[in-house]
C-alpha atoms as a PDB file:
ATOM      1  CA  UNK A   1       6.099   4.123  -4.654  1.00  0.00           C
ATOM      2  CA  UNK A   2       3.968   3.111  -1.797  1.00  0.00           C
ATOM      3  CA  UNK A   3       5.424   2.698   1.238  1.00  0.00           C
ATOM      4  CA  UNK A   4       3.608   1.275   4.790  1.00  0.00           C
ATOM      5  CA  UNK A   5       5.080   1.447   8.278  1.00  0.00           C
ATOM      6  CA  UNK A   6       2.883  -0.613  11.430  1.00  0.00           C
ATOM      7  CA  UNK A   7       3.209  -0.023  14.762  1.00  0.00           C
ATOM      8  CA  UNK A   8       0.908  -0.300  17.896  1.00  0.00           C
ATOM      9  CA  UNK A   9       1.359  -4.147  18.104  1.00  0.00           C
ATOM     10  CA  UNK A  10       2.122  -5.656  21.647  1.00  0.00           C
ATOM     11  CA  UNK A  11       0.928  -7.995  24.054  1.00  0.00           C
ATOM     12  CA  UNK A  12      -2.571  -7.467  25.833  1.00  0.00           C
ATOM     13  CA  UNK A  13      -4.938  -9.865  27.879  1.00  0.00           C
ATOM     14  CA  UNK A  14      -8.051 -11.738  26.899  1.00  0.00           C
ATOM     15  CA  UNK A  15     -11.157  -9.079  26.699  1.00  0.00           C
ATOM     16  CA  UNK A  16      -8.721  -5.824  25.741  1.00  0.00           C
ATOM     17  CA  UNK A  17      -8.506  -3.284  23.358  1.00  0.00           C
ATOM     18  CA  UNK A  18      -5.402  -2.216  21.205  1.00  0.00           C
ATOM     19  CA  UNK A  19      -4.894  -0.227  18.289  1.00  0.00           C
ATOM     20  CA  UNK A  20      -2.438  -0.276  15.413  1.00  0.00           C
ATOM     21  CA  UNK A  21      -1.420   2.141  13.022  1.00  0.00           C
ATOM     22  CA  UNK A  22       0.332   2.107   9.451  1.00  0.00           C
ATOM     23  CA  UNK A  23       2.020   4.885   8.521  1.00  0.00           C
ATOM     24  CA  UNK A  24       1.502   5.328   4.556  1.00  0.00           C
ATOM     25  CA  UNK A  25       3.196   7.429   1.896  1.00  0.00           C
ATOM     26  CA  UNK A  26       0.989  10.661   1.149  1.00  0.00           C
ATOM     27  CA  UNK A  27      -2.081  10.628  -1.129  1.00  0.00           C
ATOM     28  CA  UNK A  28      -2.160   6.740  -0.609  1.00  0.00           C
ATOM     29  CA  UNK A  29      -5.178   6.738   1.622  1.00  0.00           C
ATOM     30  CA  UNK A  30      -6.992   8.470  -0.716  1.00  0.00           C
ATOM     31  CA  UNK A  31      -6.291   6.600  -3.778  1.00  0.00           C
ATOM     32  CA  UNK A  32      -6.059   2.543  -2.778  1.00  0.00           C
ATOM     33  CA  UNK A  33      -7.912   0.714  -1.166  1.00  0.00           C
ATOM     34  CA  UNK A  34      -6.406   0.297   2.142  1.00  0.00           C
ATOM     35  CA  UNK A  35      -6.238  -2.911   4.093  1.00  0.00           C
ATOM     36  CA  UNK A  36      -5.373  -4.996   7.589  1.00  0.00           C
ATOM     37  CA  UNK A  37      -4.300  -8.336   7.113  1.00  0.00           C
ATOM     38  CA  UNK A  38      -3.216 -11.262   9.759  1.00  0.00           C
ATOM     39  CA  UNK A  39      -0.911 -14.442   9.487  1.00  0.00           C
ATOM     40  CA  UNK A  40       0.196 -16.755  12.327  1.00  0.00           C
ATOM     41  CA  UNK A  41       2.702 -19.389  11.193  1.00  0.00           C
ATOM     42  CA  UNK A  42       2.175 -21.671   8.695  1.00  0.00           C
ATOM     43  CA  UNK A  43      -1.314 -20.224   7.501  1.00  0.00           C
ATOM     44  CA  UNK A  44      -2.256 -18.035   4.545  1.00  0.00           C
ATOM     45  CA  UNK A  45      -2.445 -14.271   5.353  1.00  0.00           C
ATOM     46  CA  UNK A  46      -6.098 -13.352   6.116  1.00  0.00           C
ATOM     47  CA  UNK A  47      -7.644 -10.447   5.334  1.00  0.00           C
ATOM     48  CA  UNK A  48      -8.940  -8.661   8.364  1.00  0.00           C
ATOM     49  CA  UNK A  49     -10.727  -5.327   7.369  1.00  0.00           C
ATOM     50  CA  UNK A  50     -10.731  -3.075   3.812  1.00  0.00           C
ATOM     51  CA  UNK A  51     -11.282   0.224   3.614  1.00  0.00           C
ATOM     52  CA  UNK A  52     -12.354   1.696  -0.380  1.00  0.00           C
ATOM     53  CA  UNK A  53     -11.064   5.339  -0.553  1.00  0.00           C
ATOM     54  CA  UNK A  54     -13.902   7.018  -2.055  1.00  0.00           C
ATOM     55  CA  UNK A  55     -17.048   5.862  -0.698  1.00  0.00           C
ATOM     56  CA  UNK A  56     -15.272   4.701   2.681  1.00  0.00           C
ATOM     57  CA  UNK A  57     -16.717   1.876   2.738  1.00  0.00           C
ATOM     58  CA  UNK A  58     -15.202  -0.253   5.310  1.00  0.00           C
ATOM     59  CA  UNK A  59     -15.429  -4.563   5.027  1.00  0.00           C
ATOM     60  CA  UNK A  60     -14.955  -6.903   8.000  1.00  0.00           C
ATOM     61  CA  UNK A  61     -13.715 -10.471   7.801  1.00  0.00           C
ATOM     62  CA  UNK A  62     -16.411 -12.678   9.869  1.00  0.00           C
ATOM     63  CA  UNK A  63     -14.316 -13.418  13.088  1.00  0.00           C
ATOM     64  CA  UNK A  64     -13.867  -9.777  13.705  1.00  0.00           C
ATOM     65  CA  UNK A  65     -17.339  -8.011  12.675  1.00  0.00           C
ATOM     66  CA  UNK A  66     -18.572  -5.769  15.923  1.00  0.00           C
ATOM     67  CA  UNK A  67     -14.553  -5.855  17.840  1.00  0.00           C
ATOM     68  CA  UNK A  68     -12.727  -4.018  15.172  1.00  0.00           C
ATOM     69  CA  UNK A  69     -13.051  -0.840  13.299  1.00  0.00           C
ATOM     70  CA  UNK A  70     -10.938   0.560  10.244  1.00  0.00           C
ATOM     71  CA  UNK A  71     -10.592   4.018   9.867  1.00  0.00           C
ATOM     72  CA  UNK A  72      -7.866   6.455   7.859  1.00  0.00           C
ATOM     73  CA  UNK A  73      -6.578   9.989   8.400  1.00  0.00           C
ATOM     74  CA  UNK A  74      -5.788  11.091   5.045  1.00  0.00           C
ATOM     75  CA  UNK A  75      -4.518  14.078   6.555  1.00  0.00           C
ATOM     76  CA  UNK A  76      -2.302  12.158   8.921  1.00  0.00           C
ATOM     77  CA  UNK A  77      -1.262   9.669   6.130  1.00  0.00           C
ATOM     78  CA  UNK A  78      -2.383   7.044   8.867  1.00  0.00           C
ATOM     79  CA  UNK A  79      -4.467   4.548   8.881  1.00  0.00           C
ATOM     80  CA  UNK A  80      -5.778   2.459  11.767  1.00  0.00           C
ATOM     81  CA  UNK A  81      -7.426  -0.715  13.081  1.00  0.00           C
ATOM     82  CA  UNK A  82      -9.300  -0.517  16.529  1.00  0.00           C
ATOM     83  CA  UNK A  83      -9.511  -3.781  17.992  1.00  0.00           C
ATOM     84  CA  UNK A  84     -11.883  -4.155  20.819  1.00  0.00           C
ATOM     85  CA  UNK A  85     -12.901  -7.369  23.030  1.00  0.00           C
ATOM     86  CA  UNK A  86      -9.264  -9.080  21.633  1.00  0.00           C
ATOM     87  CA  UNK A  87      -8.887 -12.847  21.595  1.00  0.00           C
ATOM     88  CA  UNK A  88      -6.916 -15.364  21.917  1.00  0.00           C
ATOM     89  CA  UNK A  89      -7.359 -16.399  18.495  1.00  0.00           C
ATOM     90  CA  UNK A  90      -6.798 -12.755  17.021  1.00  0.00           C
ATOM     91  CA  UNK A  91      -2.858 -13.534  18.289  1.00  0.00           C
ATOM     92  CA  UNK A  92      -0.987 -13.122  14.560  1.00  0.00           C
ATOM     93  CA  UNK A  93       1.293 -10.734  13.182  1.00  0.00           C
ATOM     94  CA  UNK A  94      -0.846  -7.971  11.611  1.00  0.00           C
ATOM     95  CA  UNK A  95      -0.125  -6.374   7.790  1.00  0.00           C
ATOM     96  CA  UNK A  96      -1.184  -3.204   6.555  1.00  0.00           C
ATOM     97  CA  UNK A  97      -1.349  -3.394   2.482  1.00  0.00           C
ATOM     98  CA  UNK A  98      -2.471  -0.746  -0.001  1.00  0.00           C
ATOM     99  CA  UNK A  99      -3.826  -2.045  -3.607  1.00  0.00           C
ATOM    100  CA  UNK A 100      -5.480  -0.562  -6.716  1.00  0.00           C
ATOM    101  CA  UNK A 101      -8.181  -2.835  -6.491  1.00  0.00           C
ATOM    102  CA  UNK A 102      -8.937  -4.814  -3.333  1.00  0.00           C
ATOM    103  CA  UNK A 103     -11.299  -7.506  -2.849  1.00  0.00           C
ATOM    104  CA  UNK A 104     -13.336  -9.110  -5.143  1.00  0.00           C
ATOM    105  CA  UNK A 105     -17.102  -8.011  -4.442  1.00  0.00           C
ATOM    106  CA  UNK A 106     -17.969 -11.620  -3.940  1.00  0.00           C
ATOM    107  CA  UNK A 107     -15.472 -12.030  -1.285  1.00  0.00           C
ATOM    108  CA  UNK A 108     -16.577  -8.894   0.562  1.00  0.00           C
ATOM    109  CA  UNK A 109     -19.677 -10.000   0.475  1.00  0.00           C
ATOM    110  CA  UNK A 110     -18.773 -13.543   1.819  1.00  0.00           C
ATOM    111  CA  UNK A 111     -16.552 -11.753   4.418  1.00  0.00           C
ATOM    112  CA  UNK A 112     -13.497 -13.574   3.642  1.00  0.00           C
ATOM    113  CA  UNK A 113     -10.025 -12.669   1.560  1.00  0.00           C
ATOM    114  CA  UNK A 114      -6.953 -13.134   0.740  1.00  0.00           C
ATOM    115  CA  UNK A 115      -3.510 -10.871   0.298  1.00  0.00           C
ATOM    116  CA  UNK A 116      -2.356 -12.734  -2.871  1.00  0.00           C
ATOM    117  CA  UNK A 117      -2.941  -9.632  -5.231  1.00  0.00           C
ATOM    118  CA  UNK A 118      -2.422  -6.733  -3.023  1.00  0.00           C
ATOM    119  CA  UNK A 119       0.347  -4.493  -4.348  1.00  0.00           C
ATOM    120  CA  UNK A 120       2.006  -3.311  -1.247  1.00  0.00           C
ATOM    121  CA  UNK A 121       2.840  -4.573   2.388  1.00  0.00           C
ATOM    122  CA  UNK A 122       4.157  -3.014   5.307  1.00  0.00           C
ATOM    123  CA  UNK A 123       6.283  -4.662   7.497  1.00  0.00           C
ATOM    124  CA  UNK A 124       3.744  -6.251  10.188  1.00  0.00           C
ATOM    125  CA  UNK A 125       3.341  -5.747  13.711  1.00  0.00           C
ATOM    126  CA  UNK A 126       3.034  -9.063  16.328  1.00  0.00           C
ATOM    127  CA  UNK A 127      -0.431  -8.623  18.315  1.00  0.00           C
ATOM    128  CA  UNK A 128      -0.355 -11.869  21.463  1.00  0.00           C
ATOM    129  CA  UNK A 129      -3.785 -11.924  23.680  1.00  0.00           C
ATOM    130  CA  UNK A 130      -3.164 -14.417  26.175  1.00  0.00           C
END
């Protein structure tokens, strides 16, 4: 059983930089596909970043391409989202999720997904740029 722990959200100005972690189960790193997600209230939950265990490969949703950077520590059973050059519009609670799968290629490659099928969800973290 997968389980995911965030942490690292809090409240930062316009311009800053903040990173989150989610604590994972061992070996999960390595074997799903790893994810960030946001939702502010009364939206869908977006998907921010995906990371694919074996060839690393890291996806960015649009908004966030060049501020933030997803990285895990296998080793650490950690995984992390930089987030550079924040936003008032990045404001959300922030999800870390773990799936078999992940995104569809064509919504990689379009730069926008959803959570709907992912497997497993921490319990978020609240990120407010003001």
């Amino acid at each position: 059983h997968v389980q995911l722990v965030e942490s690292g959200g809090e409240s930062v100005q316009t311009g800053g930089s903040l990173t989150l972690s989610c604590t994972t189960s061992p070996n999960t790193i390595s074997h799903y596909v790893m994810g960030w997600f946001r939702q502010t209230p009364g939206e869908d939950r977006e998907g921010v970043a995906a990371l694919f265990p074996f060839n690393k490969q890291a996806y960015y949703t649009n908004s966030v391409k060049s501020r933030f950077s997803i990285s895990g520590d296998s080793a650490r059973n950690t995984l992390y989202l930089q987030m550079n050059d924040l936003k008032p519009d990045d404001t959300a609670m922030y999800y870390c999720a773990a799936d078999t799968e992940g995104p569809a290629p064509e919504a990689l490659a379009w730069g926008s997904w959803s959570g709907n099928t992912w497997s497993y969800w921490g319990q978020g973290t609240q990120v407010t740029v003001s």
